[in-house]
C-alpha atoms as a PDB file:
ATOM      1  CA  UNK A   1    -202.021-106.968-266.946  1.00  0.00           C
ATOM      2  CA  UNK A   2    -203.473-105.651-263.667  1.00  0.00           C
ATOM      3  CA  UNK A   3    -207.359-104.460-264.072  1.00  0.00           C
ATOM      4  CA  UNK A   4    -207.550-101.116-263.820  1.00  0.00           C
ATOM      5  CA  UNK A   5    -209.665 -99.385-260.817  1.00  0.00           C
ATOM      6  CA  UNK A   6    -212.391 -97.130-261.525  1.00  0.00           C
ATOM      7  CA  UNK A   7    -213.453 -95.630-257.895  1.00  0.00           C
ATOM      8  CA  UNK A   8    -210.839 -95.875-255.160  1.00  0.00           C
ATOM      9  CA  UNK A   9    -212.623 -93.877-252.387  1.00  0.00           C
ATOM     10  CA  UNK A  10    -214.929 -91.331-251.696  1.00  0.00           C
ATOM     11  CA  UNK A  11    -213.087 -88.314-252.141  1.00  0.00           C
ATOM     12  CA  UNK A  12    -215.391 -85.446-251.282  1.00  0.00           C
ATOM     13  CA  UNK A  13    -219.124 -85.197-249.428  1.00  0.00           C
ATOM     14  CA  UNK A  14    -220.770 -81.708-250.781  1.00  0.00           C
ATOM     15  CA  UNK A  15    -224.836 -80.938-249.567  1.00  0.00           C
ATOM     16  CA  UNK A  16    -226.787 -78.226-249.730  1.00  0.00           C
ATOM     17  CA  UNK A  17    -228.189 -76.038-246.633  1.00  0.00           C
ATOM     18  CA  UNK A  18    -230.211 -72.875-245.684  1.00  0.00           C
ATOM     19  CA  UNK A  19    -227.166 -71.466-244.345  1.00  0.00           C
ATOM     20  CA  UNK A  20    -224.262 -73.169-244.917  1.00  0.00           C
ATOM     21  CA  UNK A  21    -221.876 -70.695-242.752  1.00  0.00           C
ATOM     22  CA  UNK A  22    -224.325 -71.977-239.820  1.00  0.00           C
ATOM     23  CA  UNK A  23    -224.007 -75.737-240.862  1.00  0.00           C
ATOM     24  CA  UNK A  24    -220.756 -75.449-240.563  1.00  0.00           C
ATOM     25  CA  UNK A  25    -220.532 -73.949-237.181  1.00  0.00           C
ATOM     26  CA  UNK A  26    -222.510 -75.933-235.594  1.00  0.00           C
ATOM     27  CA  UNK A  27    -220.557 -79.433-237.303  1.00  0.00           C
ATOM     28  CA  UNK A  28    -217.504 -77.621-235.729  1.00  0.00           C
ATOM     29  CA  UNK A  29    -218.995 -76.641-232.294  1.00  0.00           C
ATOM     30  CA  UNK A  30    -221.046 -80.090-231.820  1.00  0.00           C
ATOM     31  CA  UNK A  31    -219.102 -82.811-233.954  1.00  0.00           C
ATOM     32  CA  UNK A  32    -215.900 -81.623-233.418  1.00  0.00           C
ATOM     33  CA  UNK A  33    -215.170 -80.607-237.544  1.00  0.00           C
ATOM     34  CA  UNK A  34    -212.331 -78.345-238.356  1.00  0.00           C
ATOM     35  CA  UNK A  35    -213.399 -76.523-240.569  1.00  0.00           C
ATOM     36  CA  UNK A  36    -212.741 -73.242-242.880  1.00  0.00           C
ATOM     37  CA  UNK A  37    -214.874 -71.225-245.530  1.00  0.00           C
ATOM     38  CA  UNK A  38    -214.765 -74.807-248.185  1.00  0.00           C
ATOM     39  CA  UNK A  39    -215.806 -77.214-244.908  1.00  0.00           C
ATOM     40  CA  UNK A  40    -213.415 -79.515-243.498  1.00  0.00           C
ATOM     41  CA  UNK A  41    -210.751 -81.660-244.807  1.00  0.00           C
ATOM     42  CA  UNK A  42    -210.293 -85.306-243.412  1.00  0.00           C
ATOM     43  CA  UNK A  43    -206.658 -86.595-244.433  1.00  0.00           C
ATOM     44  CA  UNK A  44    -206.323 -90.162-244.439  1.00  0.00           C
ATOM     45  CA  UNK A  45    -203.224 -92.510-245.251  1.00  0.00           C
ATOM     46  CA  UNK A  46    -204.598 -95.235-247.733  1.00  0.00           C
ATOM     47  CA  UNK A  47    -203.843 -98.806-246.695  1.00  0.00           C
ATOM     48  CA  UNK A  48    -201.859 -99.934-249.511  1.00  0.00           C
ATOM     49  CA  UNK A  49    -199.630 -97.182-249.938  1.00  0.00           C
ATOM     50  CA  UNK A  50    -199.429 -95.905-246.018  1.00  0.00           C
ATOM     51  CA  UNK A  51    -196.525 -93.108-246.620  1.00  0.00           C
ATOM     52  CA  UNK A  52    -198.389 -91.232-248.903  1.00  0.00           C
ATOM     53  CA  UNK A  53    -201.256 -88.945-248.092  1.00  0.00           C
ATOM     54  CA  UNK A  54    -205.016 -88.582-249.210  1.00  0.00           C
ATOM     55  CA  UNK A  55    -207.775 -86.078-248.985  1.00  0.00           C
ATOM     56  CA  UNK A  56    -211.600 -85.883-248.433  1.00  0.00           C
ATOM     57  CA  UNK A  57    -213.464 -82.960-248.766  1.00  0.00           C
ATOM     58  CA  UNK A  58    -216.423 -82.206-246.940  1.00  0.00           C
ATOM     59  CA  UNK A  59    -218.773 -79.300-248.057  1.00  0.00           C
ATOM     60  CA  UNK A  60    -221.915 -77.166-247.312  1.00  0.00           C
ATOM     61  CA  UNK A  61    -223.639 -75.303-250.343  1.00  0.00           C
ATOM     62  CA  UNK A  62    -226.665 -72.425-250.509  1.00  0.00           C
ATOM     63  CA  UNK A  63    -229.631 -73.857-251.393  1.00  0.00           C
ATOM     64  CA  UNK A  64    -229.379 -71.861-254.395  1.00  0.00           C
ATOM     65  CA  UNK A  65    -226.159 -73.193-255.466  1.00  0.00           C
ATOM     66  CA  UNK A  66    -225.515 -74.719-259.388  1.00  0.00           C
ATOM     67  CA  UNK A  67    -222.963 -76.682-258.304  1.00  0.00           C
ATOM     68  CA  UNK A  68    -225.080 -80.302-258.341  1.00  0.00           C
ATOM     69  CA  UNK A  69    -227.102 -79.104-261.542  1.00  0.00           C
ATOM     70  CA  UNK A  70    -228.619 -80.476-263.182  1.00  0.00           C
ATOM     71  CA  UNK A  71    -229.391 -82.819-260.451  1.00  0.00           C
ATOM     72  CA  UNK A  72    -232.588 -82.093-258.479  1.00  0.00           C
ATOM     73  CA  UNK A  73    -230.863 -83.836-255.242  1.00  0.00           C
ATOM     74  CA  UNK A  74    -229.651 -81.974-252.679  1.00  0.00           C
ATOM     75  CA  UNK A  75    -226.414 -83.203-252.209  1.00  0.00           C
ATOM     76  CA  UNK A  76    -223.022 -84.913-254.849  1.00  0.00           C
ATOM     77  CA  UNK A  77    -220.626 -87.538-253.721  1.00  0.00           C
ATOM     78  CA  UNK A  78    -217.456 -86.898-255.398  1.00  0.00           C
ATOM     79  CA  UNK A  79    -215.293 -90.253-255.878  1.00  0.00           C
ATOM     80  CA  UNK A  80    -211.655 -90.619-256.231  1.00  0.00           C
ATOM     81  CA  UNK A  81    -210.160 -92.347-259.642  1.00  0.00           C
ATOM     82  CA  UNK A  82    -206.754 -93.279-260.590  1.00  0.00           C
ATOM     83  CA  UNK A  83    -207.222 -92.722-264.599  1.00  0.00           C
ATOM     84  CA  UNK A  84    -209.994 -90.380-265.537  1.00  0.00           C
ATOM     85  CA  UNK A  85    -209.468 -90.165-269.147  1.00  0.00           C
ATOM     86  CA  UNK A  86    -209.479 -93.950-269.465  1.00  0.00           C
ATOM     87  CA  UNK A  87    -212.813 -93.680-267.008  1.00  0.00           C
ATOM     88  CA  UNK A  88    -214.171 -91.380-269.150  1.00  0.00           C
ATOM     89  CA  UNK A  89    -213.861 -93.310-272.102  1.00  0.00           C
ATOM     90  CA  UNK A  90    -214.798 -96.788-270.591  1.00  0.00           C
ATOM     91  CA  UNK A  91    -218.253 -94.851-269.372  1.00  0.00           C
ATOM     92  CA  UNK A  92    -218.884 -93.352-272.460  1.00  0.00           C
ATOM     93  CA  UNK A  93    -218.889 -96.861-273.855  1.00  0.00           C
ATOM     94  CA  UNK A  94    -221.360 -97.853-271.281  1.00  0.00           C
ATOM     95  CA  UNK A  95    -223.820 -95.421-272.225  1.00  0.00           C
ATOM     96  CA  UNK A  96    -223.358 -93.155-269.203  1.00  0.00           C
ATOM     97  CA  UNK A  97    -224.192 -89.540-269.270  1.00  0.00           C
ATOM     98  CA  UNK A  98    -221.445 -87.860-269.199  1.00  0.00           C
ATOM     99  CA  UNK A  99    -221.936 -84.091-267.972  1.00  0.00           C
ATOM    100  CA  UNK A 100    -219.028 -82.289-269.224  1.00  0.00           C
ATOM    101  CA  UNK A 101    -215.466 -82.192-270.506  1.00  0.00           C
ATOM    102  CA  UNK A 102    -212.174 -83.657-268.051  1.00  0.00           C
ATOM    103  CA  UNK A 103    -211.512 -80.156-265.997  1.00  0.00           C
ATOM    104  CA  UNK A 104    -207.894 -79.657-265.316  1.00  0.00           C
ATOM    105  CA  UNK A 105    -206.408 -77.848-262.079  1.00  0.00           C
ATOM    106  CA  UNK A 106    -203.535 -78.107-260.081  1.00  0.00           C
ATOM    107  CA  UNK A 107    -204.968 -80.433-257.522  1.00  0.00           C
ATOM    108  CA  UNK A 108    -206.402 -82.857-259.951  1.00  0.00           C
ATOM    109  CA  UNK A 109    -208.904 -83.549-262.852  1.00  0.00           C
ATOM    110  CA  UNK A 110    -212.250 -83.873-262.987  1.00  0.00           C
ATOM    111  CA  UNK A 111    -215.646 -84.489-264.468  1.00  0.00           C
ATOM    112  CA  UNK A 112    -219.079 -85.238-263.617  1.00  0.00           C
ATOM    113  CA  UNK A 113    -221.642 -88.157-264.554  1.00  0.00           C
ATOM    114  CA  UNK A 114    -225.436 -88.585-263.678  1.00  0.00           C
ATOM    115  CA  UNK A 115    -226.272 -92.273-262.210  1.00  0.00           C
ATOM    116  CA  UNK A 116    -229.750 -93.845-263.591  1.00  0.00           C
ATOM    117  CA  UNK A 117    -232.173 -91.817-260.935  1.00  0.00           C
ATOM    118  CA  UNK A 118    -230.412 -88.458-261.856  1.00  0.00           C
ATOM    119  CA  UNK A 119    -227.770 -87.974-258.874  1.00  0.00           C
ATOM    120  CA  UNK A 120    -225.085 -86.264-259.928  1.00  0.00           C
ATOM    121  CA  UNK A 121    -221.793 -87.518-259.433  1.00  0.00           C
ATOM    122  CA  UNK A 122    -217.948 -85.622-259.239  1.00  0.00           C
ATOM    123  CA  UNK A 123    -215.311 -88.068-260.297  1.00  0.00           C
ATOM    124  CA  UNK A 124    -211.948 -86.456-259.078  1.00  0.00           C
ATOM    125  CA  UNK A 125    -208.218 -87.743-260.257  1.00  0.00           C
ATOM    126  CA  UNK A 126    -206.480 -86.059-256.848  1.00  0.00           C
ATOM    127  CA  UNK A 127    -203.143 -84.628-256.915  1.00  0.00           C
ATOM    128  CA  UNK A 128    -202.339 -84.506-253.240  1.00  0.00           C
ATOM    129  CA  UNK A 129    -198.934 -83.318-252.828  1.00  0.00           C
ATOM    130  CA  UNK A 130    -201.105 -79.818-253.467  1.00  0.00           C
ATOM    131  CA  UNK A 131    -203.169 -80.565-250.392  1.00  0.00           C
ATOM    132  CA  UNK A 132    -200.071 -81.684-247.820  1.00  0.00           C
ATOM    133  CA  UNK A 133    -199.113 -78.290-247.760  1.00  0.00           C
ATOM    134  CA  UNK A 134    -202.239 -76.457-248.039  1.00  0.00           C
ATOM    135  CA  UNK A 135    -203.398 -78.208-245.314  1.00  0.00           C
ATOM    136  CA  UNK A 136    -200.742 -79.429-243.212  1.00  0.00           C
ATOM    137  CA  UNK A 137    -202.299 -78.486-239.976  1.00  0.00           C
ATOM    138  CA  UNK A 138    -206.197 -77.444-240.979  1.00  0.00           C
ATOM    139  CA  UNK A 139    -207.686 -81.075-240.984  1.00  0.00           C
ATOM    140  CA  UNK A 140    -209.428 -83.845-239.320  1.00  0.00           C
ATOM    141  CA  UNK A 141    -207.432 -86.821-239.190  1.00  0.00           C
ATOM    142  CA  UNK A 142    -208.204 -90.477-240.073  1.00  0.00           C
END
């Protein structure tokens, strides 16, 4: 039986700014991001399975935002997993802090964990079909 994968890729890049509206103008105007009102999306075609389609997420947040509570960082990595409730449960055996309950939507699952020096961290089961139409044209390309 095959070993099951925990991470398979960063999935999303989410930090905090004075003004994110600004931030990401000026990623837009200087570094060539398309981006909307959640960031910028990078699509990417993952090596072993080239015909299907992934996503990244990249994100600006207030400086006020709750979104990486109760992290005192100023920024969360979110990772892409193939089986988050097996994760889940293979963490909790660890001893990992687990932050809250598998969230359920109709672009994937997810949950969040705090590493040993108190980032915290998004683990994300994608369901990307819900992206390739979303964003069939608004992306940045891999």
């Amino acid at each position: 039986m095959d070993k099951k994968k925990r991470v398979t890729m960063v999935g999303g890049i989410f930090f905090k700014t004075d003004n994110p509206t600004e931030m990401r103008n000026w990623y837009g105007k200087h570094l060539g991001l398309d981006t909307d009102e959640y960031g910028a999306v990078f699509r990417f075609h993952p090596q072993k399975n080239p015909q299907s389609t992934g996503y990244l997420q990249w994100s600006t947040f207030s400086q006020d935002s709750e979104h990486m509570k109760p992290s005192q960082k100023e920024f969360m990595i979110n990772y892409r997993v193939e089986d988050i409730e097996w994760l889940v449960g293979e963490l909790k055996k660890e001893g990992v802090k687990i932050l809250d309950e598998i969230a359920t939507y109709d672009y994937g699952k997810f949950v969040h964990i705090m590493d040993p020096e108190g980032n915290k961290i998004e683990l994300w089961e994608p369901v990307d079909k819900v992206f390739d139409e979303y964003y069939s044209k608004n992306t940045n390309e891999s």
